[in-house]
C-alpha atoms as a PDB file:
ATOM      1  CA  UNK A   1       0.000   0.000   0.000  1.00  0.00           C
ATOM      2  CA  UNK A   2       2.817   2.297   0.779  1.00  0.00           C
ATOM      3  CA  UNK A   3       3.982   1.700  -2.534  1.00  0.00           C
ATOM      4  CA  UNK A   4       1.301   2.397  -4.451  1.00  0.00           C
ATOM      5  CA  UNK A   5       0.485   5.747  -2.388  1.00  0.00           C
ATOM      6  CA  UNK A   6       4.155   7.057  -3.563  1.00  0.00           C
ATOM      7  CA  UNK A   7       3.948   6.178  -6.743  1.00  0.00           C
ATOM      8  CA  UNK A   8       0.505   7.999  -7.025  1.00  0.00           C
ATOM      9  CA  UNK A   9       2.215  10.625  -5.202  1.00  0.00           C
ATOM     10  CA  UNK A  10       5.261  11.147  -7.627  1.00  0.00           C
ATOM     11  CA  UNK A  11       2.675  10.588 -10.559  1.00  0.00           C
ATOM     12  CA  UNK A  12       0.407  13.596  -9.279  1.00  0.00           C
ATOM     13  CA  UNK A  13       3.463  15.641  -8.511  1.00  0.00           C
ATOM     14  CA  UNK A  14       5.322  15.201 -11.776  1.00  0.00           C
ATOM     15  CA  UNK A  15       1.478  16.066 -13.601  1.00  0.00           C
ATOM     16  CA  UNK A  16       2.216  19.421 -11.463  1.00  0.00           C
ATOM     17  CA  UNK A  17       5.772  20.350 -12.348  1.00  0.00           C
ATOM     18  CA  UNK A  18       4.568  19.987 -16.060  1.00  0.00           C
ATOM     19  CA  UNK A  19       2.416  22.646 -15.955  1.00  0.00           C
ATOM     20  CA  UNK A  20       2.952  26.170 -14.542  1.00  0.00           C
ATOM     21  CA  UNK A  21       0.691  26.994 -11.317  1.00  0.00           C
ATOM     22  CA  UNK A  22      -1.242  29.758 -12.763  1.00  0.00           C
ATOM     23  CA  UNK A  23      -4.658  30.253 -13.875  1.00  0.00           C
ATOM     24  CA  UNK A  24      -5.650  29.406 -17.661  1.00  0.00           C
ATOM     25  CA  UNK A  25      -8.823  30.884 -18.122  1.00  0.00           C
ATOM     26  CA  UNK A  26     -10.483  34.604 -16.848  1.00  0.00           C
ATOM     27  CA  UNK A  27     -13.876  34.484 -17.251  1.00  0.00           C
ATOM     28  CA  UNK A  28     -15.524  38.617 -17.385  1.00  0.00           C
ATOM     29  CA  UNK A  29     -18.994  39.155 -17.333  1.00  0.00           C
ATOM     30  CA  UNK A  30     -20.129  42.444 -18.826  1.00  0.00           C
ATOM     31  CA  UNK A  31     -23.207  44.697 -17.454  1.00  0.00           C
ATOM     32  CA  UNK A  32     -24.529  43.813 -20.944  1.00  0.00           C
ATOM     33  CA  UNK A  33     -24.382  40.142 -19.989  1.00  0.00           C
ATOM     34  CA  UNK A  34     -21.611  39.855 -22.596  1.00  0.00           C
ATOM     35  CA  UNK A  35     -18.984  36.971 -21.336  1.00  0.00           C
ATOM     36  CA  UNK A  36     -14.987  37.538 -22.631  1.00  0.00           C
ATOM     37  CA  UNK A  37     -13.083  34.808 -22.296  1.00  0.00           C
ATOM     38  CA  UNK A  38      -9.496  34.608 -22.100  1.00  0.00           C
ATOM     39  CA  UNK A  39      -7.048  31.339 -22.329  1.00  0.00           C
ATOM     40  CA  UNK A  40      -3.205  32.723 -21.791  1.00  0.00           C
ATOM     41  CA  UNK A  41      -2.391  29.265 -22.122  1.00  0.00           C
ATOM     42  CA  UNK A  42      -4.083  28.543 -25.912  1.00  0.00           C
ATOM     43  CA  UNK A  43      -3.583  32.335 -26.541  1.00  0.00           C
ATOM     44  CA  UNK A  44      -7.319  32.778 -27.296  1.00  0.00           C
ATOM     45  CA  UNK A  45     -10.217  34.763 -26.132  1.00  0.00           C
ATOM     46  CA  UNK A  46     -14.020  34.589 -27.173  1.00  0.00           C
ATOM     47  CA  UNK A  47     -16.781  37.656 -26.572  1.00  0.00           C
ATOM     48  CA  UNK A  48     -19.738  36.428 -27.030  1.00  0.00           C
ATOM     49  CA  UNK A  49     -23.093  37.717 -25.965  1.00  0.00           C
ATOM     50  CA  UNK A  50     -26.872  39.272 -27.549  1.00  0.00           C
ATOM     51  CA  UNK A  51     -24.875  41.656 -29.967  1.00  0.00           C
ATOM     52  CA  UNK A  52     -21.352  39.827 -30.892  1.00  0.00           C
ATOM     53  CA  UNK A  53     -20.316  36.379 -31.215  1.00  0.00           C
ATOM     54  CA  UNK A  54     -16.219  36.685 -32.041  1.00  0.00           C
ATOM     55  CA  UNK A  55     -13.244  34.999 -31.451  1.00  0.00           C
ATOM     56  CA  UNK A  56      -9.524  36.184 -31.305  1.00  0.00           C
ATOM     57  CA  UNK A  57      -6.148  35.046 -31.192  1.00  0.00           C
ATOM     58  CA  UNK A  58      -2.915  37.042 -30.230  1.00  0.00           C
ATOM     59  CA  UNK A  59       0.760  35.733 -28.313  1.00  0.00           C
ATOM     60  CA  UNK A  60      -0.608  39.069 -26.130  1.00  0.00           C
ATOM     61  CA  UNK A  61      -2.446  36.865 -24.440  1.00  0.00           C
ATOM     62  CA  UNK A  62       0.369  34.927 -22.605  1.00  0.00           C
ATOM     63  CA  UNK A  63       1.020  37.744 -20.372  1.00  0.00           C
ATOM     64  CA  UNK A  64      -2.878  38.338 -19.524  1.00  0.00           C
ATOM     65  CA  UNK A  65      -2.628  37.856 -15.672  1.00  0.00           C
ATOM     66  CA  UNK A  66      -6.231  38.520 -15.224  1.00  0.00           C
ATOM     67  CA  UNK A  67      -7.790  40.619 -12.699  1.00  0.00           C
ATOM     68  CA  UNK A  68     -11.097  42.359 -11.764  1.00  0.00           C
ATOM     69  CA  UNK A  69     -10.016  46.168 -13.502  1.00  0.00           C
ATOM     70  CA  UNK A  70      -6.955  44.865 -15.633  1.00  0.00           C
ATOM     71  CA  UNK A  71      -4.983  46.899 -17.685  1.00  0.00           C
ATOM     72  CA  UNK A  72      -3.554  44.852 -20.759  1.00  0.00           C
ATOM     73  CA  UNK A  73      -3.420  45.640 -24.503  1.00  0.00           C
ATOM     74  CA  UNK A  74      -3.522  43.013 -27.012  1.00  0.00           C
ATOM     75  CA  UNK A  75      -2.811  43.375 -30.956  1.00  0.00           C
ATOM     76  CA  UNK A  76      -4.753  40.712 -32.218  1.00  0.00           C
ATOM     77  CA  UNK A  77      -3.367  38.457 -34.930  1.00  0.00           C
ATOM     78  CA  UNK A  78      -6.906  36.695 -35.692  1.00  0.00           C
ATOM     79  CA  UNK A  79     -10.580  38.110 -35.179  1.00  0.00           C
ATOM     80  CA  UNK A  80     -13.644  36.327 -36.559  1.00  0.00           C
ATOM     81  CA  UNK A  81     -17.236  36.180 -35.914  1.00  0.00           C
ATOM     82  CA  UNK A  82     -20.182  38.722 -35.823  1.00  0.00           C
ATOM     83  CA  UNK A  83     -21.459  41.928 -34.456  1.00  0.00           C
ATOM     84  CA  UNK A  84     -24.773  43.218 -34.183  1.00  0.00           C
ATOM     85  CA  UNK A  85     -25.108  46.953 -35.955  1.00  0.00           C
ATOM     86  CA  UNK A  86     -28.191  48.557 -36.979  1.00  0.00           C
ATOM     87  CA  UNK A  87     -30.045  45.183 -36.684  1.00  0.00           C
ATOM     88  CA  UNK A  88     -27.675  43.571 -39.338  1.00  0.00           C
ATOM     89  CA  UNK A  89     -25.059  41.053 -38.195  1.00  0.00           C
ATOM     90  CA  UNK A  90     -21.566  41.971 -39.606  1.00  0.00           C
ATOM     91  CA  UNK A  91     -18.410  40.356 -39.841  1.00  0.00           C
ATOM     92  CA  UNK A  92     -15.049  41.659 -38.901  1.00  0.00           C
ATOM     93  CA  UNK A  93     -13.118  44.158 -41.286  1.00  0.00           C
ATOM     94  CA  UNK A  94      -9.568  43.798 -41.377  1.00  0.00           C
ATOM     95  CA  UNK A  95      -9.065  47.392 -42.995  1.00  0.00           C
ATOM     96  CA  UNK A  96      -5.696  48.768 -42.377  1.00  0.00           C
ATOM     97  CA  UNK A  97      -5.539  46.081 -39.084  1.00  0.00           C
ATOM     98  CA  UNK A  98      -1.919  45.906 -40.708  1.00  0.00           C
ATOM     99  CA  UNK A  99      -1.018  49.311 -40.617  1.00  0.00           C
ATOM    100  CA  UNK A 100      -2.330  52.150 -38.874  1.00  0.00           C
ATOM    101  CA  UNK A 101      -5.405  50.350 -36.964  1.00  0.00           C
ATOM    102  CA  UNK A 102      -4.296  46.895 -35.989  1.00  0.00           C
ATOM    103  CA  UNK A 103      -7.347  44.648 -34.470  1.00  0.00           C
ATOM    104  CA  UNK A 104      -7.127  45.164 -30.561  1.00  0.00           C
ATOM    105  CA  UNK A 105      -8.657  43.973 -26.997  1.00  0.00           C
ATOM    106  CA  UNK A 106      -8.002  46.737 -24.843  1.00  0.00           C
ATOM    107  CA  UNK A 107      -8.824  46.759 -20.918  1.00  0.00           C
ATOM    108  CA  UNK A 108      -8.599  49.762 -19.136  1.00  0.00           C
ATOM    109  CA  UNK A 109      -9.919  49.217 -15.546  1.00  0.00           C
ATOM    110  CA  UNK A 110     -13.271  47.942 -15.975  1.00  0.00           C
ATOM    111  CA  UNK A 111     -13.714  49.151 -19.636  1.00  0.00           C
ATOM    112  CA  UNK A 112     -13.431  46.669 -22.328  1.00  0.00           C
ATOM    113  CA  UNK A 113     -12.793  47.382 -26.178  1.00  0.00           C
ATOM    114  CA  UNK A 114     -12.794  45.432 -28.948  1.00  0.00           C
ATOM    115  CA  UNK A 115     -10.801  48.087 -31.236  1.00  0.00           C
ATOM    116  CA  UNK A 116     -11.834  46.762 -34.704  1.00  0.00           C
ATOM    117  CA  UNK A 117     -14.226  47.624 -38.151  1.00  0.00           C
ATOM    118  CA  UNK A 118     -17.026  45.596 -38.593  1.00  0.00           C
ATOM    119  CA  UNK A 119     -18.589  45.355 -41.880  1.00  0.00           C
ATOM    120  CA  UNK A 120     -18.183  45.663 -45.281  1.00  0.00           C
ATOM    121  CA  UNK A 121     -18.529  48.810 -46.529  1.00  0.00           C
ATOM    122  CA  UNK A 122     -17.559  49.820 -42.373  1.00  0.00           C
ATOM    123  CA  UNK A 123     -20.785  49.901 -41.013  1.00  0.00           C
ATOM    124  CA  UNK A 124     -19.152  50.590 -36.844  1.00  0.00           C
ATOM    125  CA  UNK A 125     -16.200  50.609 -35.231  1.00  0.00           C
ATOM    126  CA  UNK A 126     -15.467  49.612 -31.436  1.00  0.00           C
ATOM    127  CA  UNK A 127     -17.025  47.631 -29.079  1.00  0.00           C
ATOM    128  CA  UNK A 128     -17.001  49.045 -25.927  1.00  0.00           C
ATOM    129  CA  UNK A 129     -18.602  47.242 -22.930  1.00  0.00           C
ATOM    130  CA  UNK A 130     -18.351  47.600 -18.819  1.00  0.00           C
ATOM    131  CA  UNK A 131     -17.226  44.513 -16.638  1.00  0.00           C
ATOM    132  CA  UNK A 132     -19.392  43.455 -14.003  1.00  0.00           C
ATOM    133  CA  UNK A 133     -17.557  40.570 -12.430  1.00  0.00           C
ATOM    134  CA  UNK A 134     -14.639  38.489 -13.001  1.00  0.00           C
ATOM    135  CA  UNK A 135     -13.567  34.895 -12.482  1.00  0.00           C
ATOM    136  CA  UNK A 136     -10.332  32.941 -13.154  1.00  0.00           C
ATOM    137  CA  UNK A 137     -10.286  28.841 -13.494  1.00  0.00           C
ATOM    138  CA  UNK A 138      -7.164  27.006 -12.556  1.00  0.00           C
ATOM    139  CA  UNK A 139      -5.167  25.300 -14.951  1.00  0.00           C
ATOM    140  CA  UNK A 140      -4.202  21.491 -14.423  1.00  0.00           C
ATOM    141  CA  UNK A 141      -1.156  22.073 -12.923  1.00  0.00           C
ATOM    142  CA  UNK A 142      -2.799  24.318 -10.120  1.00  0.00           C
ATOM    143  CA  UNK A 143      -5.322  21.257  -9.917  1.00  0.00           C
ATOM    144  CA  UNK A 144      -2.015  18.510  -9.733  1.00  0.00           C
ATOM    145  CA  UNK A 145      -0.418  20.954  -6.827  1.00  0.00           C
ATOM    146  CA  UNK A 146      -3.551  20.688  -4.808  1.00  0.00           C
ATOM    147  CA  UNK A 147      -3.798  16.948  -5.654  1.00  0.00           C
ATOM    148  CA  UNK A 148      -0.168  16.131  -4.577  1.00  0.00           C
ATOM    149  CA  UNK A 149      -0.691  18.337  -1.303  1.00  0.00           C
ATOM    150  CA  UNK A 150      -3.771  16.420  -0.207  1.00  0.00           C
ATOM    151  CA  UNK A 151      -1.680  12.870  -1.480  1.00  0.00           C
ATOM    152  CA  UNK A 152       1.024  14.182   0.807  1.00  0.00           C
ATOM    153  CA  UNK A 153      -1.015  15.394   3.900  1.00  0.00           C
ATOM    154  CA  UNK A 154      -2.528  11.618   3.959  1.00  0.00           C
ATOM    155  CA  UNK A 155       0.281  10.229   3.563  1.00  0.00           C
ATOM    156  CA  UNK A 156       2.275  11.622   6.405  1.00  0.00           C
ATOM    157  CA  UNK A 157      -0.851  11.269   8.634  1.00  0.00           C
ATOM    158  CA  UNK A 158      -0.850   7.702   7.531  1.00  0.00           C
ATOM    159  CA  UNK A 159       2.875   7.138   8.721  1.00  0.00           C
ATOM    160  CA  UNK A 160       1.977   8.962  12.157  1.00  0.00           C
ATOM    161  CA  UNK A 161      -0.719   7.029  12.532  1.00  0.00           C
ATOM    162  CA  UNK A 162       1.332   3.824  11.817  1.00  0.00           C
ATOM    163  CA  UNK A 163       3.909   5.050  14.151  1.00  0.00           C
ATOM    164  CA  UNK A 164       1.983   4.893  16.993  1.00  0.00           C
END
C-alpha cells in the first residue's frame, strides 16, 4: 500500500511540475451580460453575448494575468465572428488592421474594447462594454499541486498514525 500511495504521489506531482501553477482561463462578465473569455495558455479569447459572437487570437495573451479592472493591450493576430449593428449582423473588417489600426482587446480598468471595423462597406467601429464581475479557473497544474498536497497530507498522517 505504501507503494502504491508514492507512486501515485510522484505521478500527481510530476502532472504538477509539467504545468505552470497559474490560472488558464479569466472568465468577465459584462453589465450587458456579454462573457470575454481569455485562455493565456491557448492564446485565445471569445466575446460572445446578444450583440457579438467573435473569437480572437494574439501571443498578447500569454502575459494576460487577469484581474477584476486589468490593464492589458492586445494586438490581435486573428478576429472572426459577428457583431450586431443597426439590426444587421456583420463580420469583422480587417481594414488597415496591418497598418495604422491593428485589431485590438483593450482593458482599461473595468472598460473593455474590442478596437476593430465591422462590416463591409464599415458599417461601426469599437465595441465598448463595462465589466461586471470576473472569475479565473485554474489550470491542471494548479489542480495537480492541490492533488499532490492532499496525497502528501494523507500520507504523512498515515505514517503517524502507523507510528503509533
Amino acid at each position: 500500500m505504501l507503494k502504491t500511495s508514492l507512486k501515485a504521489l510522484a505521478a500527481v506531482a510530476a502532472l504538477a511540475a509539467v504545468s505552470p501553477a497559474s490560472a488558464a482561463t479569466y472568465t468577465y462578465t459584462m453589465t450587458n451580460n456579454d462573457v470575454l473569455t481569455i485562455d493565456n495558455v491557448l492564446n485565445t479569447a471569445t466575446f460572445k453575448g446578444a450583440t457579438i459572437n467573435a473569437s480572437m487570437k494574439s501571443a498578447d495573451f500569454s502575459k494576460f494575468i487577469g484581474g477584476a479592472t486589468p490593464t492589458f493591450t492586445a494586438v490581435l493576430s486573428a478576429l472572426d465572428g459577428t457583431r450586431l449593428i443597426n439590426g444587421q449582423w456583420l463580420t469583422d473588417n480587417p481594414l488597415n488592421a496591418t497598418t495604422t489600426h491593428p485589431q485590438k482587446l483593450i482593458m482599461s480598468g473595468s472598460s473593455v474594447n474590442l478596437w476593430a471595423w465591422w462590416g463591409n462597406p464599415i458599417k461601426g467601429g469599437d465595441y465598448v462594454t463595462t465589466i461586471k464581475n470576473y472569475s479565473a479557473v485554474p489550470e491542471p497544474g494548479m489542480v495537480g499541486l492541490l492533488g499532490a498536497s492532499v496525497l502528501g497530507l494523507a500520507f504523512a498522517r498515515r505514517r503517524k498514525a502507523a507510528a503509533a
